[in-house]
Protein backbone atom coordinates (compact mmCIF):
# COMPACT_ATOMS: atom_id res chain seq x y z
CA UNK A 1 10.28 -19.19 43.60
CA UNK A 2 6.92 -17.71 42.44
CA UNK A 3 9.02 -14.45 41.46
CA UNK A 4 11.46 -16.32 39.33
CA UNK A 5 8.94 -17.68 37.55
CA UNK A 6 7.25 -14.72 37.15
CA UNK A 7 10.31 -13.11 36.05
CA UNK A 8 11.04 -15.91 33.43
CA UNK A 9 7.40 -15.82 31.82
CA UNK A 10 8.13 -12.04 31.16
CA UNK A 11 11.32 -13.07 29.80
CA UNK A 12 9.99 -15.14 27.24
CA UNK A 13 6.95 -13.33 26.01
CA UNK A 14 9.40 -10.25 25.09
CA UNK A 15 11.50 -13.01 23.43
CA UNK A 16 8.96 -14.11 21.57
CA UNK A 17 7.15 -10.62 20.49
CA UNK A 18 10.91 -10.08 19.47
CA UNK A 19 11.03 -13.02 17.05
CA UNK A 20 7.75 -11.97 15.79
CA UNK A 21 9.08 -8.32 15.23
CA UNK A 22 11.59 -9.65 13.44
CA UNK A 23 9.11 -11.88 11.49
CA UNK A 24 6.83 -8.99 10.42
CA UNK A 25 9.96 -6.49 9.32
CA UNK A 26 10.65 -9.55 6.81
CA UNK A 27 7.68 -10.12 5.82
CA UNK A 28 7.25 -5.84 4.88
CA UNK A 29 11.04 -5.39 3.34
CA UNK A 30 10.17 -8.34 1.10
CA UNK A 31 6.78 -7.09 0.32
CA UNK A 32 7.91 -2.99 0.19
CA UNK A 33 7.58 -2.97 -3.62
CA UNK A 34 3.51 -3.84 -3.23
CA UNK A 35 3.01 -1.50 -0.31
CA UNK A 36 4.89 1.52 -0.93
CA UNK A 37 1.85 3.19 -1.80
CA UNK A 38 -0.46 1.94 0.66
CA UNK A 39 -1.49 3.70 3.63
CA UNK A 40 -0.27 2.96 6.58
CA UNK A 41 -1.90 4.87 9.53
CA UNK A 42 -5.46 5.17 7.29
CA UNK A 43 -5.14 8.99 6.58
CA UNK A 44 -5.38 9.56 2.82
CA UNK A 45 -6.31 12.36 0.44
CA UNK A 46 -9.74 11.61 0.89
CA UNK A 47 -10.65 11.40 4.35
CA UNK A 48 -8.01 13.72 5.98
CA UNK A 49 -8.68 16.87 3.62
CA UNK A 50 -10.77 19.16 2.84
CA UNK A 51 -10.27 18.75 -0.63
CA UNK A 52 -14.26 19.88 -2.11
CA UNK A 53 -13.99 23.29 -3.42
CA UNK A 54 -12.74 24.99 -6.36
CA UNK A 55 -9.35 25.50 -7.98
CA UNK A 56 -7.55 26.95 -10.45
CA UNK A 57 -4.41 27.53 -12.92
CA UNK A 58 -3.17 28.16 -16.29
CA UNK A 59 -2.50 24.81 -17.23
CA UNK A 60 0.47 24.21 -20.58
CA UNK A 61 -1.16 24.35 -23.81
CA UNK A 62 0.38 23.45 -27.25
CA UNK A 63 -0.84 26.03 -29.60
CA UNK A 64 -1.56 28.94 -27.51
CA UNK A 65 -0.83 30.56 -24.31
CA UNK A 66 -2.19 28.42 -21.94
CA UNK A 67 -5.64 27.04 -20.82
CA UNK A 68 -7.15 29.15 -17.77
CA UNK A 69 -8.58 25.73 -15.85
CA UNK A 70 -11.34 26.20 -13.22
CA UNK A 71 -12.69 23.08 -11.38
CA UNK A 72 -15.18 22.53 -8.49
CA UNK A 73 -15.00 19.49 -6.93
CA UNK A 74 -17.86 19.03 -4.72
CA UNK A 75 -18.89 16.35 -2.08
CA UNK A 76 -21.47 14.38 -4.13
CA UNK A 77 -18.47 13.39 -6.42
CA UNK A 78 -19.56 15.61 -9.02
CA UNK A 79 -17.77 18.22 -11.10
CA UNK A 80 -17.94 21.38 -13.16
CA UNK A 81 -15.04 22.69 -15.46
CA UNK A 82 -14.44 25.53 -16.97
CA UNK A 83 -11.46 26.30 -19.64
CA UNK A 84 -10.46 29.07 -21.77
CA UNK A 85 -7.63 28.49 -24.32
CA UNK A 86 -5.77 31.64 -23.79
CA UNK A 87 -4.75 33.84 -27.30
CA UNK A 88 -5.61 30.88 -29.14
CA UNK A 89 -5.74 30.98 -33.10
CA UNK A 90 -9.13 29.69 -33.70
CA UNK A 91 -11.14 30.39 -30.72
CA UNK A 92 -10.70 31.13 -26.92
CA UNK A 93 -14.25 30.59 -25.99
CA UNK A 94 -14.89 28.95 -22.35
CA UNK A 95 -15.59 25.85 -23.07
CA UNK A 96 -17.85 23.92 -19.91
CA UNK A 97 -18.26 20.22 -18.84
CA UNK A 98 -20.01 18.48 -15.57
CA UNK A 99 -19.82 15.14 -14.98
CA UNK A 100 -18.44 12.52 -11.72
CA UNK A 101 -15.01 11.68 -10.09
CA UNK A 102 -14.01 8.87 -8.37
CA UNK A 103 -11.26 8.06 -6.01
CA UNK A 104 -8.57 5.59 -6.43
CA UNK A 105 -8.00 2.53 -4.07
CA UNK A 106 -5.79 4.63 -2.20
CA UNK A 107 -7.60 7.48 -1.45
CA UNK A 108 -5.35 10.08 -3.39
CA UNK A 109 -6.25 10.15 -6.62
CA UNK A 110 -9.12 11.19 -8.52
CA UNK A 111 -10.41 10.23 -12.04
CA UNK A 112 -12.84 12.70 -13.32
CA UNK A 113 -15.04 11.60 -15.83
CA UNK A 114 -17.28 13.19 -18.51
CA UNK A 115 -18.39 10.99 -21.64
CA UNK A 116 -15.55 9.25 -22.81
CA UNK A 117 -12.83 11.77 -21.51
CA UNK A 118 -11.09 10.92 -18.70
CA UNK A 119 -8.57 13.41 -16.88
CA UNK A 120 -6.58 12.26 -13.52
CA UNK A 121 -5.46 14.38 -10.84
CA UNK A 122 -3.75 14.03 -7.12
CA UNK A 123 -5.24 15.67 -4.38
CA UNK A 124 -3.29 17.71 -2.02
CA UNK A 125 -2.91 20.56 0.30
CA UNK A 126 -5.12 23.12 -1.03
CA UNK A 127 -3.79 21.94 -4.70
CA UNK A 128 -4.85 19.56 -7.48
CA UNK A 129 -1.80 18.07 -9.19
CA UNK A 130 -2.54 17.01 -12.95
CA UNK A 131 -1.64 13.76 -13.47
CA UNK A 132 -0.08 12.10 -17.34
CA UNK A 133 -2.44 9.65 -18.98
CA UNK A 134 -1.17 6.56 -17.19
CA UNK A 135 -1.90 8.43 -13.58
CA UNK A 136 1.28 9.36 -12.83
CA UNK A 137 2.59 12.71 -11.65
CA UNK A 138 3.74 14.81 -14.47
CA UNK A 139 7.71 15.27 -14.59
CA UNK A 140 10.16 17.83 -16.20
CA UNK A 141 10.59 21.30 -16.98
CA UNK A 142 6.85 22.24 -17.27
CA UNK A 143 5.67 19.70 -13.68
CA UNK A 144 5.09 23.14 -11.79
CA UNK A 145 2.64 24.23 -14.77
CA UNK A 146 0.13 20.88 -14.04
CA UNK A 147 -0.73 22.38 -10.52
CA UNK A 148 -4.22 24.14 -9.49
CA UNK A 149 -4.74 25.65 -6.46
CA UNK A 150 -7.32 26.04 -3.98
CA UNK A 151 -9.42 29.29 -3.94
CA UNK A 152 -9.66 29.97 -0.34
């Protein structure tokens, strides 16, 4: 007797952790469009790589050749940049800023800022990814041209 009660209590707590299974997948495919983006395991851009350092790329440039980019990100949240507007018709001085980033809510993004400028970027694997002026990743023939990399 004691064993088929037993037997029926486990039976209805794995009934019941089913419902709620079911309950909770509901609740996150009505919900997906709010937490595509979030995180789900806590790993994030900022606290699962080693993303202070310095990088570096040509990035596209209007009137000239391109614009030799060199950024440190460092620990403190600070910055230094360097450009040089390659073959450029009035000047290709380097031209050199410092100022502070800050991460986005998720952890992937940051926002460096110096004065009133304001240039986004997503952190990755060994690679800054330049983002458009609404934050999002830049798209189209020229996306592989918004990348810097790492110097290891």
């Amino acid at each position: 007797m004691k064993k088929s009660i037993f037997i029926l209590g486990i039976t209805m707590l794995t009934l019941m952790g089913c419902k709620n299974q079911e309950q909770k997948e509901v609740i996150v495919e009505e919900n997906m469009d709010t937490i595509v983006s979030d995180v789900v395991d806590g790993h994030n851009s900022q606290n699962a790589l080693d993303w202070a350092g310095v990088y570096e790329g040509t990035l596209p440039c209007a009137d000239c050749e391109g614009i030799n980019t060199v950024i440190e990100i460092k620990e403190d949240n600070t910055f230094a940049l360097a450009q040089t507007y390659l073959k450029a018709p009035k000047n290709n001085t380097e031209i050199k800023s410092n100022g502070t980033f800050s991460w986005d809510t998720t952890g992937s993004n940051i926002t460096l800022k110096n004065g009133e400028e304001t240039t986004h970027f997503k952190v990755g694997e060994n690679q800054l990814f330049m983002l458009d002026s609404e934050g999002e990743m830049v798209e189209g023939e020229l996306s592989e041209f918004y990348i810097l990399k790492k110097k290891l």
